[in-house]
C-alpha atoms as a PDB file:
ATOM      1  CA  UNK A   1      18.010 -25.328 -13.518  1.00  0.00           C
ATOM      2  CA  UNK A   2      19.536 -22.221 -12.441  1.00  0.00           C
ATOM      3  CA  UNK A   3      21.550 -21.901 -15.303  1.00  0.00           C
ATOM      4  CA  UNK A   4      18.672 -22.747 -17.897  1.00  0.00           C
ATOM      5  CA  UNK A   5      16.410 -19.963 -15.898  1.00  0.00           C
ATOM      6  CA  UNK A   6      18.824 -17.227 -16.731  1.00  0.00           C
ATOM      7  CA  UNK A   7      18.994 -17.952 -19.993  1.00  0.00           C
ATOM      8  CA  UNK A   8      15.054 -17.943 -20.803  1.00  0.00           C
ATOM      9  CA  UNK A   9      14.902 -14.253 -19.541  1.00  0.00           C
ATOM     10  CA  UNK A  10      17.776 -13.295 -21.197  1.00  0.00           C
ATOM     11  CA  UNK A  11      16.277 -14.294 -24.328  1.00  0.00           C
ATOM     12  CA  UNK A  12      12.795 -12.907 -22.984  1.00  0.00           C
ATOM     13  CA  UNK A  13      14.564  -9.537 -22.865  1.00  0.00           C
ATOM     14  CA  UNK A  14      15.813  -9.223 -26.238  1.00  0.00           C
ATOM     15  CA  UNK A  15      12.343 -10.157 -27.647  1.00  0.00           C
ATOM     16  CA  UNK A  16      10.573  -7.837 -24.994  1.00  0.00           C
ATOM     17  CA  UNK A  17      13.066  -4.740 -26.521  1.00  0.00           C
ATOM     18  CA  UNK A  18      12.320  -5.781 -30.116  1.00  0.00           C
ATOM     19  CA  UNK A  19      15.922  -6.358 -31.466  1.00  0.00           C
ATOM     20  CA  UNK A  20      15.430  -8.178 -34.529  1.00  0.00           C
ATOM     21  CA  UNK A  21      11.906  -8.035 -35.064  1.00  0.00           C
ATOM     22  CA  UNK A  22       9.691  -7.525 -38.409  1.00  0.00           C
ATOM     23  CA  UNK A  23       7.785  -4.603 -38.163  1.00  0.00           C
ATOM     24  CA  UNK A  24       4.308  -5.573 -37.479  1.00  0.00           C
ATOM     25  CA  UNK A  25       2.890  -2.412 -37.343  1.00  0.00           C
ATOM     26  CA  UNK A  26       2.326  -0.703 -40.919  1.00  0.00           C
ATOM     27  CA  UNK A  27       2.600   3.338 -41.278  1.00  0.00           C
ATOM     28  CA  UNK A  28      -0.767   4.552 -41.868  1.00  0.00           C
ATOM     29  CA  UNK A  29      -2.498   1.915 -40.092  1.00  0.00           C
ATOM     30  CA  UNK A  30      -5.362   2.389 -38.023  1.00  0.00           C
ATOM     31  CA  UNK A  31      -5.868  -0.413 -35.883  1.00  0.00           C
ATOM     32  CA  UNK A  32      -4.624  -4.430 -35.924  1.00  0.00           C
ATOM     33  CA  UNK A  33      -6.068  -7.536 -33.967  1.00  0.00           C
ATOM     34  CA  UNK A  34      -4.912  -7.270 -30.850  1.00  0.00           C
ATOM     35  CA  UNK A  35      -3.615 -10.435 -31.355  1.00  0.00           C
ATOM     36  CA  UNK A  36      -0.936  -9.322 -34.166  1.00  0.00           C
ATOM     37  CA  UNK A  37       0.272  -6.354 -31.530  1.00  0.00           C
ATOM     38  CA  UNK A  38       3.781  -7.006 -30.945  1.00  0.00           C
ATOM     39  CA  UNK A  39       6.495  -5.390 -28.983  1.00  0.00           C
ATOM     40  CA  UNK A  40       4.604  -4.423 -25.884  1.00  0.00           C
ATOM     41  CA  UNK A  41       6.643  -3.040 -22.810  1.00  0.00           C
ATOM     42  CA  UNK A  42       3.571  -2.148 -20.816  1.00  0.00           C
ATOM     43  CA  UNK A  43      -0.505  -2.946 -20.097  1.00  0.00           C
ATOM     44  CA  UNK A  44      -2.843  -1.200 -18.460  1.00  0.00           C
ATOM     45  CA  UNK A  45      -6.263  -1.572 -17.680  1.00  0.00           C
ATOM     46  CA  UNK A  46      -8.602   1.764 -18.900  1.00  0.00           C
ATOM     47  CA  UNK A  47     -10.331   2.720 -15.728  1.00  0.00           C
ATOM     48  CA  UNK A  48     -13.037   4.279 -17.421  1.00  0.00           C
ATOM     49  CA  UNK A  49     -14.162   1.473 -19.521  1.00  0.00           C
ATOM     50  CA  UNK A  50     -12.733  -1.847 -17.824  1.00  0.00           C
ATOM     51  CA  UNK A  51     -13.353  -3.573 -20.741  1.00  0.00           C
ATOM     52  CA  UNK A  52     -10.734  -1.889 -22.899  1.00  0.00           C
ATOM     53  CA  UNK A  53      -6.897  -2.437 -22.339  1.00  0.00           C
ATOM     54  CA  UNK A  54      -3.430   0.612 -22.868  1.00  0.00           C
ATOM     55  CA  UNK A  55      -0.729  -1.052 -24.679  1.00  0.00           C
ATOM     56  CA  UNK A  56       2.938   0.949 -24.420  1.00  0.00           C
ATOM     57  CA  UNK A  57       4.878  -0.816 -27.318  1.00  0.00           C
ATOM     58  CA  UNK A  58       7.770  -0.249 -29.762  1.00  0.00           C
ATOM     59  CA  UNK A  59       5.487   1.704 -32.069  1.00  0.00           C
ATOM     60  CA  UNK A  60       3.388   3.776 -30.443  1.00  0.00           C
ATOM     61  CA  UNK A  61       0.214   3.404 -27.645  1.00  0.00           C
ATOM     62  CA  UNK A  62      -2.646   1.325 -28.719  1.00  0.00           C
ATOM     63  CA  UNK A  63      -6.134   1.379 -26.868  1.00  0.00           C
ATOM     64  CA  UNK A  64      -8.066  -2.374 -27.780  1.00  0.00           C
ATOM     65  CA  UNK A  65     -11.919  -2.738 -28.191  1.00  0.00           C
ATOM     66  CA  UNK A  66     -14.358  -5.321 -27.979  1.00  0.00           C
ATOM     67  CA  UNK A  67     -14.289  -6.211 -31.014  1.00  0.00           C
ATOM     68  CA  UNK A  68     -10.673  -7.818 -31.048  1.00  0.00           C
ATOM     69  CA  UNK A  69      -9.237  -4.948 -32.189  1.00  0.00           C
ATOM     70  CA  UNK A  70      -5.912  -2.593 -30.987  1.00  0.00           C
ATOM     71  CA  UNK A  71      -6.416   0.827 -31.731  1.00  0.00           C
ATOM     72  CA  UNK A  72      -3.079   3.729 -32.272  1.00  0.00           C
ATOM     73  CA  UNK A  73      -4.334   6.105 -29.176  1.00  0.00           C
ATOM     74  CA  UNK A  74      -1.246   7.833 -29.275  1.00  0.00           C
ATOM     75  CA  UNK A  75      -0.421  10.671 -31.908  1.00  0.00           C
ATOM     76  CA  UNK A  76       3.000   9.692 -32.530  1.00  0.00           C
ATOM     77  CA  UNK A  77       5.066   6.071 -32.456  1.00  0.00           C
ATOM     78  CA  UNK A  78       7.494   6.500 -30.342  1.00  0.00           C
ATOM     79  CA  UNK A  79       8.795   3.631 -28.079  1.00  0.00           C
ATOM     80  CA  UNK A  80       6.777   3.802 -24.885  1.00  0.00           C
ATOM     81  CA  UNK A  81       8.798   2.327 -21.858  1.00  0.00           C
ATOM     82  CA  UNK A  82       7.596   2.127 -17.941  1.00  0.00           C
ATOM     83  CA  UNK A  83       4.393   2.881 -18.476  1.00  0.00           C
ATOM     84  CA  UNK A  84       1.966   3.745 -15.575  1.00  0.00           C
ATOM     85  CA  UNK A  85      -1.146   5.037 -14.516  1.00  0.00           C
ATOM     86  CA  UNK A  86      -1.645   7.059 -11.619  1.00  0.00           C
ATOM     87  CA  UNK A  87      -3.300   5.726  -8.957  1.00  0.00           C
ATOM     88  CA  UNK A  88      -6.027   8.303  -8.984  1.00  0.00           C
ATOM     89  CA  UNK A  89      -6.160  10.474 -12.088  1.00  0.00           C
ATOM     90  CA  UNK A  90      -7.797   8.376 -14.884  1.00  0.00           C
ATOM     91  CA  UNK A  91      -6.325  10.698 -17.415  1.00  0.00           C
ATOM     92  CA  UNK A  92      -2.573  10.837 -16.201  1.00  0.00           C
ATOM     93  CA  UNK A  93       0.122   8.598 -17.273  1.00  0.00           C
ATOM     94  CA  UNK A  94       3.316   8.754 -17.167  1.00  0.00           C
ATOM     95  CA  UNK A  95       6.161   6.780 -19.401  1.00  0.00           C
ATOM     96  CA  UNK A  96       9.573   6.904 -20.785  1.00  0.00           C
ATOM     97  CA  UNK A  97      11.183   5.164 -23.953  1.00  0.00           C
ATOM     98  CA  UNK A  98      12.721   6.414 -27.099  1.00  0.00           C
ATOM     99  CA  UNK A  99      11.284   8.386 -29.817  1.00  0.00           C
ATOM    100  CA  UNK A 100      11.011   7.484 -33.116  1.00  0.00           C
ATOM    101  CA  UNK A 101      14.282   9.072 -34.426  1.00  0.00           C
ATOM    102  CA  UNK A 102      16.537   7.687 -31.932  1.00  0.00           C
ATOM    103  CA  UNK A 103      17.441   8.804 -28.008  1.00  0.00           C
ATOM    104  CA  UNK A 104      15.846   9.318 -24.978  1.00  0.00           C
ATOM    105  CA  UNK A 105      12.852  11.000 -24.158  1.00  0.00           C
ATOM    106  CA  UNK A 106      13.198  11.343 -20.419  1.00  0.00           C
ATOM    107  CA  UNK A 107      10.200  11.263 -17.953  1.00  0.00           C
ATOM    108  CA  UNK A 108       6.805  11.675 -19.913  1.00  0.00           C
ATOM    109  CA  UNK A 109       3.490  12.125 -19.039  1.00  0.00           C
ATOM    110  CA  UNK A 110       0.160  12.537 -20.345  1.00  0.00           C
ATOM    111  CA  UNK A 111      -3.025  14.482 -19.217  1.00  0.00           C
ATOM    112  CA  UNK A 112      -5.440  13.109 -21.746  1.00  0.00           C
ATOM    113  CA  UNK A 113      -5.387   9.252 -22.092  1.00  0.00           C
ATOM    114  CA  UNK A 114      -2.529   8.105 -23.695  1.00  0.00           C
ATOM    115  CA  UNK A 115      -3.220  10.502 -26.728  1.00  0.00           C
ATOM    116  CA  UNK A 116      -0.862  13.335 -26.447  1.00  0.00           C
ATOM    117  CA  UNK A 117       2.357  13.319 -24.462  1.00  0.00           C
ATOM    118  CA  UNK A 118       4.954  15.960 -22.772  1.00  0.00           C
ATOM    119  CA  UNK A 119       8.405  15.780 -21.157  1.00  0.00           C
ATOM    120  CA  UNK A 120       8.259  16.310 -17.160  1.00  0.00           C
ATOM    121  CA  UNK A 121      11.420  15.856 -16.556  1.00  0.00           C
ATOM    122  CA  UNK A 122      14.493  14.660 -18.021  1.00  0.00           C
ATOM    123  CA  UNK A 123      15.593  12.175 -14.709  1.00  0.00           C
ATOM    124  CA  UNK A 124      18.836  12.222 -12.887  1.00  0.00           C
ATOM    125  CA  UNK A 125      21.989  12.252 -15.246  1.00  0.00           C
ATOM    126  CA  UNK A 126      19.199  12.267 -17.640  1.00  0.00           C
ATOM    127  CA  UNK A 127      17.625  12.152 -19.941  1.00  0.00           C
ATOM    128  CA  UNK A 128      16.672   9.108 -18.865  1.00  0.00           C
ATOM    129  CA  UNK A 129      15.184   5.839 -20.844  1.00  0.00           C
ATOM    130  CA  UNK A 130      13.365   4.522 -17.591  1.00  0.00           C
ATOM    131  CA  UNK A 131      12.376   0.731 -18.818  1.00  0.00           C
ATOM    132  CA  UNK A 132      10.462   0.124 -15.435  1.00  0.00           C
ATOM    133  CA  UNK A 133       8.435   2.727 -13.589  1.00  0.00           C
ATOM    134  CA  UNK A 134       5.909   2.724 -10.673  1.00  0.00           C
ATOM    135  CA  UNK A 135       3.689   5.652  -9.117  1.00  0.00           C
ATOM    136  CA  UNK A 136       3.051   4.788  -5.433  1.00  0.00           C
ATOM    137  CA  UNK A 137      -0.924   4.103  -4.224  1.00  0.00           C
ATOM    138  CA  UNK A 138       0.446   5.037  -0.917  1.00  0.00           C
ATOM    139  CA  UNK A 139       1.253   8.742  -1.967  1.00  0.00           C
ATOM    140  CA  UNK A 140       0.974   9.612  -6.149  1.00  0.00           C
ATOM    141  CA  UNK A 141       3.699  12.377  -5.264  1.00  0.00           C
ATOM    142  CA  UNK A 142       6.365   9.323  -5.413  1.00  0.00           C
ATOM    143  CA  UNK A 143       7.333   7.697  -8.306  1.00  0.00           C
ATOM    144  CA  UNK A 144      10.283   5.340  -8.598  1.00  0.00           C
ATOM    145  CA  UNK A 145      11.996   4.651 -12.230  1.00  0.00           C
ATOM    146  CA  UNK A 146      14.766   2.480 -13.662  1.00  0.00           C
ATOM    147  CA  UNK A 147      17.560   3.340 -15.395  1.00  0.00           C
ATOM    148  CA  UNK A 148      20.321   1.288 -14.651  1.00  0.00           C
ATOM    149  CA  UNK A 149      19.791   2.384 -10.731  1.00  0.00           C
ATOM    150  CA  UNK A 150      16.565   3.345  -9.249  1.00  0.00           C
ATOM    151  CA  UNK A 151      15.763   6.415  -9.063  1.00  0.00           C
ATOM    152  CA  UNK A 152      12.652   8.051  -7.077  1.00  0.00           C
ATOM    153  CA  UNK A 153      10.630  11.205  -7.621  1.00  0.00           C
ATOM    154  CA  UNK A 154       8.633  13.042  -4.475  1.00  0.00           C
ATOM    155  CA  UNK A 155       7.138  15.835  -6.273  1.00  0.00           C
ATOM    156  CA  UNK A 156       4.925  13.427  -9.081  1.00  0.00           C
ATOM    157  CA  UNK A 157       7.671  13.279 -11.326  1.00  0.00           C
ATOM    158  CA  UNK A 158       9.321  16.925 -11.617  1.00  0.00           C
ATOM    159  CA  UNK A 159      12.528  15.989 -10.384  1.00  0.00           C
ATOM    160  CA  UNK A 160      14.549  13.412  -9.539  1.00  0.00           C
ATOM    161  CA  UNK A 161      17.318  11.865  -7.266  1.00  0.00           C
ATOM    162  CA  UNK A 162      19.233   8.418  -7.203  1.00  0.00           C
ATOM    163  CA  UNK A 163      17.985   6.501  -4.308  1.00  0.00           C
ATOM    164  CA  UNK A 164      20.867   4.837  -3.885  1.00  0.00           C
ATOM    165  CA  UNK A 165      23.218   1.189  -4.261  1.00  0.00           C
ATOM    166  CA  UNK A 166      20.835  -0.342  -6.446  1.00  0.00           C
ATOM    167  CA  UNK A 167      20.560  -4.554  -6.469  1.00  0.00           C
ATOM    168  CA  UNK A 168      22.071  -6.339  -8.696  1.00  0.00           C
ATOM    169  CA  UNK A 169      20.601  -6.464 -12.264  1.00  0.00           C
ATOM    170  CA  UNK A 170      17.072  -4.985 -11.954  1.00  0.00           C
ATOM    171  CA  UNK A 171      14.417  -5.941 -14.147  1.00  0.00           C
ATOM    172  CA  UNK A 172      11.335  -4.628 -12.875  1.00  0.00           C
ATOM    173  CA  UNK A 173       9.833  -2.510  -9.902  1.00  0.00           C
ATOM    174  CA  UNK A 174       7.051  -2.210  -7.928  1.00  0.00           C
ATOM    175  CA  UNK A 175       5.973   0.735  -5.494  1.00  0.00           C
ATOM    176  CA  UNK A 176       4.186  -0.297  -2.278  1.00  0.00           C
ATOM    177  CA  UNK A 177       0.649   0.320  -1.430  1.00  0.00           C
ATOM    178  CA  UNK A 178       1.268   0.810   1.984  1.00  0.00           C
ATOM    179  CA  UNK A 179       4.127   3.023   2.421  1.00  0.00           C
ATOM    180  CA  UNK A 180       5.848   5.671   0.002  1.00  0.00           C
ATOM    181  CA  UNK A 181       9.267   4.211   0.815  1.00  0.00           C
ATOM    182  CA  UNK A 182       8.593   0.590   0.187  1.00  0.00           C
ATOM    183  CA  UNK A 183       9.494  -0.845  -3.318  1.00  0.00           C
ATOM    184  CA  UNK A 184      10.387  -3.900  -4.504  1.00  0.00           C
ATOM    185  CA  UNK A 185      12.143  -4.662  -7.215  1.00  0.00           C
ATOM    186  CA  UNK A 186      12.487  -8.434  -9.748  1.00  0.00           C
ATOM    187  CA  UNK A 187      16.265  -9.056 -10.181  1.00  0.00           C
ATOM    188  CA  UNK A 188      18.330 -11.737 -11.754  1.00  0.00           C
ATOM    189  CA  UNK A 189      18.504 -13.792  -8.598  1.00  0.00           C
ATOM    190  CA  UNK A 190      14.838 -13.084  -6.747  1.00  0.00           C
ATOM    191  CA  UNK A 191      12.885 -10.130  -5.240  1.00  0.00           C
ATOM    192  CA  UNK A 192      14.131  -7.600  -3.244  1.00  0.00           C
ATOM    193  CA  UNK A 193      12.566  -5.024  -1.053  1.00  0.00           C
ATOM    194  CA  UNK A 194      13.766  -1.505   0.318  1.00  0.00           C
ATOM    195  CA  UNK A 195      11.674   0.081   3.294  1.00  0.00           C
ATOM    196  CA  UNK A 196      14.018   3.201   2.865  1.00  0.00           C
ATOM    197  CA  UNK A 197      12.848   4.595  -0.722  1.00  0.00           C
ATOM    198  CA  UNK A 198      15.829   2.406  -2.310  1.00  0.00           C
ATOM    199  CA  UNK A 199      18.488   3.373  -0.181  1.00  0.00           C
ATOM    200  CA  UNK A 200      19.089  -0.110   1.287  1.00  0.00           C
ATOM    201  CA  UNK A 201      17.813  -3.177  -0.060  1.00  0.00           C
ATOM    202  CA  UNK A 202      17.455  -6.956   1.496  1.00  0.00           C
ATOM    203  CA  UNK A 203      15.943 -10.030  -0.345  1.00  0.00           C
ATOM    204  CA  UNK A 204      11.892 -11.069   0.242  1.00  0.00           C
ATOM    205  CA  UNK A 205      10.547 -14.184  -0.864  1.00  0.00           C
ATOM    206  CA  UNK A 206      12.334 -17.552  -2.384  1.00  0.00           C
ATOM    207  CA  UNK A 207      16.183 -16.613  -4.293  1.00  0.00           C
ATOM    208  CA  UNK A 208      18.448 -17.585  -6.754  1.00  0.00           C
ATOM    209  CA  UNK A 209      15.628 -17.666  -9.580  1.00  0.00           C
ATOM    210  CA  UNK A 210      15.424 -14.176 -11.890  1.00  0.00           C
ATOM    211  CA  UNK A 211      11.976 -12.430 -10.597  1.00  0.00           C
ATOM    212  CA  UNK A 212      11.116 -11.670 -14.105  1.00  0.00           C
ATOM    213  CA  UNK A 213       8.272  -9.141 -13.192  1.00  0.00           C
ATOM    214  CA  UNK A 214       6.513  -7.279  -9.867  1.00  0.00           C
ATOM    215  CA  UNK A 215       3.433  -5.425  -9.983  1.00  0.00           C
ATOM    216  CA  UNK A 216       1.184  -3.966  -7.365  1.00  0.00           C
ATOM    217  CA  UNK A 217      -2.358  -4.137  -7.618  1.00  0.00           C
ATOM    218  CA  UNK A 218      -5.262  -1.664  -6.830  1.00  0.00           C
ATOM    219  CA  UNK A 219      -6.170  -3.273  -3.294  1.00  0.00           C
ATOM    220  CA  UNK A 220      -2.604  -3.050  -2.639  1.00  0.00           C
ATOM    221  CA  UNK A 221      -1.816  -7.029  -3.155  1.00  0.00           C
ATOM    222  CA  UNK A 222       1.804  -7.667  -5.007  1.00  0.00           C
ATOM    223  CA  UNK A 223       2.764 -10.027  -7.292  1.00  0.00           C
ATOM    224  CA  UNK A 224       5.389 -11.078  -9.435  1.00  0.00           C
ATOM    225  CA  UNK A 225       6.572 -13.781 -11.792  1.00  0.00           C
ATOM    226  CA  UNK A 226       9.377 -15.918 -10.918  1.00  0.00           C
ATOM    227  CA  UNK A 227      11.335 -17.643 -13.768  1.00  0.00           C
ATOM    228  CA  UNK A 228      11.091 -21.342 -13.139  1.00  0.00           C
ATOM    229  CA  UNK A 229       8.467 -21.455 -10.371  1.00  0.00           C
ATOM    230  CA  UNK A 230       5.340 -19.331 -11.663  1.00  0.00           C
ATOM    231  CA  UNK A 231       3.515 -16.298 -10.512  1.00  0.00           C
ATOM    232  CA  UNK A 232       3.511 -15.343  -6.994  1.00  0.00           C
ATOM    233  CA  UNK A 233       1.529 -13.177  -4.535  1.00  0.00           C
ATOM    234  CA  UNK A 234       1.726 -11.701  -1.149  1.00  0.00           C
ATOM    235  CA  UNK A 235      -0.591  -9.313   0.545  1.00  0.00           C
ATOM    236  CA  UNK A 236       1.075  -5.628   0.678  1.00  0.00           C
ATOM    237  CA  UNK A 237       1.401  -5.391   4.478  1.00  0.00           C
ATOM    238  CA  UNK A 238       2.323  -9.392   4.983  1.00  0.00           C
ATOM    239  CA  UNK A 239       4.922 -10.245   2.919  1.00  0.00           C
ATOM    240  CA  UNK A 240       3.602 -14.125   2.938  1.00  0.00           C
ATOM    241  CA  UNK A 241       4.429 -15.220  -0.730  1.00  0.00           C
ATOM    242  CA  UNK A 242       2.323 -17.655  -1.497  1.00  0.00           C
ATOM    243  CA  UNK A 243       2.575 -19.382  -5.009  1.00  0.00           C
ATOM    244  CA  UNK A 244      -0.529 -18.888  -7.304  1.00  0.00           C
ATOM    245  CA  UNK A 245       0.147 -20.569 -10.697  1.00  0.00           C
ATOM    246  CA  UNK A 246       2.977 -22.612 -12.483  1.00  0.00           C
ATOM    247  CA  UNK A 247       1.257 -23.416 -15.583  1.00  0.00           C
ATOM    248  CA  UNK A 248       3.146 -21.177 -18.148  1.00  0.00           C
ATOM    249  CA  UNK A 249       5.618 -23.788 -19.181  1.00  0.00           C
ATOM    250  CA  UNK A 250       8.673 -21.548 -21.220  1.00  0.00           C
ATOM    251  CA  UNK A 251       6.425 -18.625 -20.888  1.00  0.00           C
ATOM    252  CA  UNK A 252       7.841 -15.853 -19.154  1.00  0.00           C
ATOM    253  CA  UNK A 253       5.420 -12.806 -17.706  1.00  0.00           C
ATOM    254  CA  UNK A 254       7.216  -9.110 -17.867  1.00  0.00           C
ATOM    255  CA  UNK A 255       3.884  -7.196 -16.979  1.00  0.00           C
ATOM    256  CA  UNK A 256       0.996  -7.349 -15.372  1.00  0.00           C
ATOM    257  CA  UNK A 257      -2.676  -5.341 -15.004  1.00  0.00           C
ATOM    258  CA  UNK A 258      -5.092  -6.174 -12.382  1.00  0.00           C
ATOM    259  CA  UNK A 259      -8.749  -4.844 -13.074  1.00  0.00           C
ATOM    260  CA  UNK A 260      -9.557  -2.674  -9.977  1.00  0.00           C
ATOM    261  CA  UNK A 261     -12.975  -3.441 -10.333  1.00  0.00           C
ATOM    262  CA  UNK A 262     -12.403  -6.898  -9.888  1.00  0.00           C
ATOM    263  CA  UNK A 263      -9.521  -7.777  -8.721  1.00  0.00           C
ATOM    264  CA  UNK A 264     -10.069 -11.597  -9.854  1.00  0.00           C
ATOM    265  CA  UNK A 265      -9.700 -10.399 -13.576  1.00  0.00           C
ATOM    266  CA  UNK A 266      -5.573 -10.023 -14.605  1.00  0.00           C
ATOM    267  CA  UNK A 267      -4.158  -9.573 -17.645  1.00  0.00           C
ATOM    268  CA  UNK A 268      -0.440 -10.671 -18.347  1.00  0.00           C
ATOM    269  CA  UNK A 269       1.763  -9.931 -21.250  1.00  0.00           C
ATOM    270  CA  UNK A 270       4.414 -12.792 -21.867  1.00  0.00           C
ATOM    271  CA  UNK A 271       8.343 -12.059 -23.709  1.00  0.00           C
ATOM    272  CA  UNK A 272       7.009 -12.739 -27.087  1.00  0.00           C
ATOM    273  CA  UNK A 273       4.639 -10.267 -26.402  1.00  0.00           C
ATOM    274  CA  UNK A 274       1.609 -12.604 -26.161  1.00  0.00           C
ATOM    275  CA  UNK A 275      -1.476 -11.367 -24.220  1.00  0.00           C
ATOM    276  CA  UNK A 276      -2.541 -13.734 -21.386  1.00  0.00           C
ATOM    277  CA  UNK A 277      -6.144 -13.706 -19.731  1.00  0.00           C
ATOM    278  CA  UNK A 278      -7.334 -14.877 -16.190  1.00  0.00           C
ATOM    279  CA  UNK A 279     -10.583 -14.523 -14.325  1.00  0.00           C
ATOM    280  CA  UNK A 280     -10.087 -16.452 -11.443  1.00  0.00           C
ATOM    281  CA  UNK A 281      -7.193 -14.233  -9.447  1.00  0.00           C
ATOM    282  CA  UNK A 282      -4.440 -15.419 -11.330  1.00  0.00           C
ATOM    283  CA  UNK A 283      -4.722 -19.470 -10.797  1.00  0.00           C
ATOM    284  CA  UNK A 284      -5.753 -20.453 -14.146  1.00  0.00           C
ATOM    285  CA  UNK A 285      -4.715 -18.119 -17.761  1.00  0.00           C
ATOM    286  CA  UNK A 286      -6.014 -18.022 -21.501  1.00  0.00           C
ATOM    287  CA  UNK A 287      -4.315 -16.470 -24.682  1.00  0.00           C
ATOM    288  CA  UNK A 288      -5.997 -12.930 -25.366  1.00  0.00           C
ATOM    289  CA  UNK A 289      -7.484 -13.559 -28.634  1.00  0.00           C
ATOM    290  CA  UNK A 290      -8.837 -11.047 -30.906  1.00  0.00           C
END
C-alpha cells in the first residue's frame, strides 16, 4: 500500500507542474469556465468578495466569478508558484514560479490583487523557484518558502536565510497560527513539525504515508491531506489529528483555501487540477463546476 501511495503522488506531481500538458489556455483569451482551468499550483479565497476564488497556475493568475467563469487577473502569464495571501493585507500576495521565458523569478509580491507583480527578493542562493510558501498568522513579518530546503524570511519577505537540515523530500508547508517558529511541513513519509523556525524537525501525526498537502486556516486550525488515508485536521495549539474525510478515492489534494468567513466552506484543488467544493468543514466534497 505503501508502495502504491508513493507512486500516486509522484504522478500527482508531474501533472500538478504541467509536464506534458496541452495548453488550455489560448493567447488573447479573456476568461474560460473555471472548470477548463488547468495547471493550478495555488487557491485562494478573495477576502473582499468571498464568493470569488485566486487561481496561481502555469499561465498566469485567474480571479473566477459567479457566473462559472475564471478570469486572467494578472497582467502577464507567468508560472505562479507558492502562492499566499497575507494574513492581514487583502491586497498583498506574495508568490514565486517561473516567467514566461524560462528561469526563476525569485520572491514576488503584489500590492494590488493579484494584478501587477514585483520581485522582493531573490531568496537564499537565489533566485529562488519557491513551489510552497506560507506567511505566518502568528506574525506576517515571517514567511517560510521551499526550495529544495526551507527557507524563512523575518522581515515580510526582504531577505532570506536557510533554516536549516530540512526533512526528507518536502512537498508542502504550513506556518503556524500560534507561534512564528512553528511550521509544518507534508513529506514523502508523513508530517513533520519544527518549533525552532525549521532548524530541527520531528514527525506529528500518523507516518510512512506521503502528506501530500498542509494548510493553515484563518482560525488557526491545520490540515492536510494524507495519501491513502484522506484529509486530516488538528487544532493549531493541540496537535490531536483527527481524520475528517476519506472519500477521494485516487484523488490526491495539493492545496487548500478555507473561507475565513466561514470556516465550514473549503475549497480543494486535486493533481489533475480539478476544483473540489465542501460546505460542511471538510467531511463531505463536490466538483467545482462552472
Amino acid at each position: 500500500m505503501a508502495r502504491r501511495s508513493i507512486l500516486i503522488l509522484g504522478i500527482a506531481v508531474i501533472a500538478a507542474v504541467g509536464i506534458g500538458g496541452a495548453a488550455w489556455w489560448q493567447a488573447g483569451a479573456q476568461s474560460v469556465p473555471i472548470d477548463e482551468v488547468s495547471h493550478i499550483h495555488g487557491i485562494a479565497i478573495d477576502p473582499k468578495d468571498s464568493s470569488r476564488l485566486y487561481l496561481a497556475t502555469h499561465y498566469g493568475v485567474f480571479h473566477t466569478s459567479a457566473d462559472g467563469m475564471a478570469e486572467q487577473v494578472s497582467e502577464n502569464t507567468n508560472d505562479y508558484m507558492g502562492f499566499t495571501q497575507h494574513p492581514t493585507d487583502p491586497d498583498v500576495i506574495y508568490a514565486s514560479g517561473h516567467p514566461a521565458g524560462g528561469g526563476n523569478m525569485g520572491v514576488l509580491v503584489s500590492r494590488d490583487g493579484g494584478r501587477s507583480w514585483e520581485q522582493l527578493a531573490t531568496g537564499a542562493g537565489g533566485p529562488v523557484d519557491f513551489h510552497a510558501m506560507d506567511v505566518s498568522r502568528a506574525d506576517p513579518n515571517v514567511v517560510y518558502g521551499l526550495y529544495g530546503g526551507v527557507q524563512i524570511s523575518r522581515d515580510g519577505g526582504e531577505s532570506w536565510s536557510v533554516a536549516g537540515a530540512p526533512p526528507a523530500q518536502v512537498i508542502d508547508l504550513a506556518a503556524s497560527a500560534v507561534s512564528p517558529d512553528i511550521v509544518f511541513a507534508g513529506t514523502m513519509s508523513g508530517l513533520m513539525l519544527s518549533r525552532d523556525g525549521g532548524a530541527t524537525w520531528e514527525p506529528t501525526g500518523s507516518q510512512g504515508q506521503p502528506a501530500s498537502m498542509v494548510h493553515t486556516a484563518p482560525d488557526g486550525t491545520v490540515y492536510a491531506f494524507i495519501v491513502g488515508s484522506g484529509l486530516v485536521k488538528s487544532p493549531g495549539a493541540a496537535l490531536d489529528w483527527r481524520p475528517l474525510s476519506n472519500g477521494f478515492g485516487e484523488r490526491v489534494l495539493l492545496h487548500l483555501a478555507v473561507d475565513p468567513a466561514d470556516p465550514d466552506r473549503l475549497f480543494a484543488v486535486t493533481e489533475e487540477s480539478r476544483i473540489l467544493a465542501s460546505t460542511d468543514g471538510g467531511r463531505n466534497w463536490q466538483p467545482l463546476l462552472s
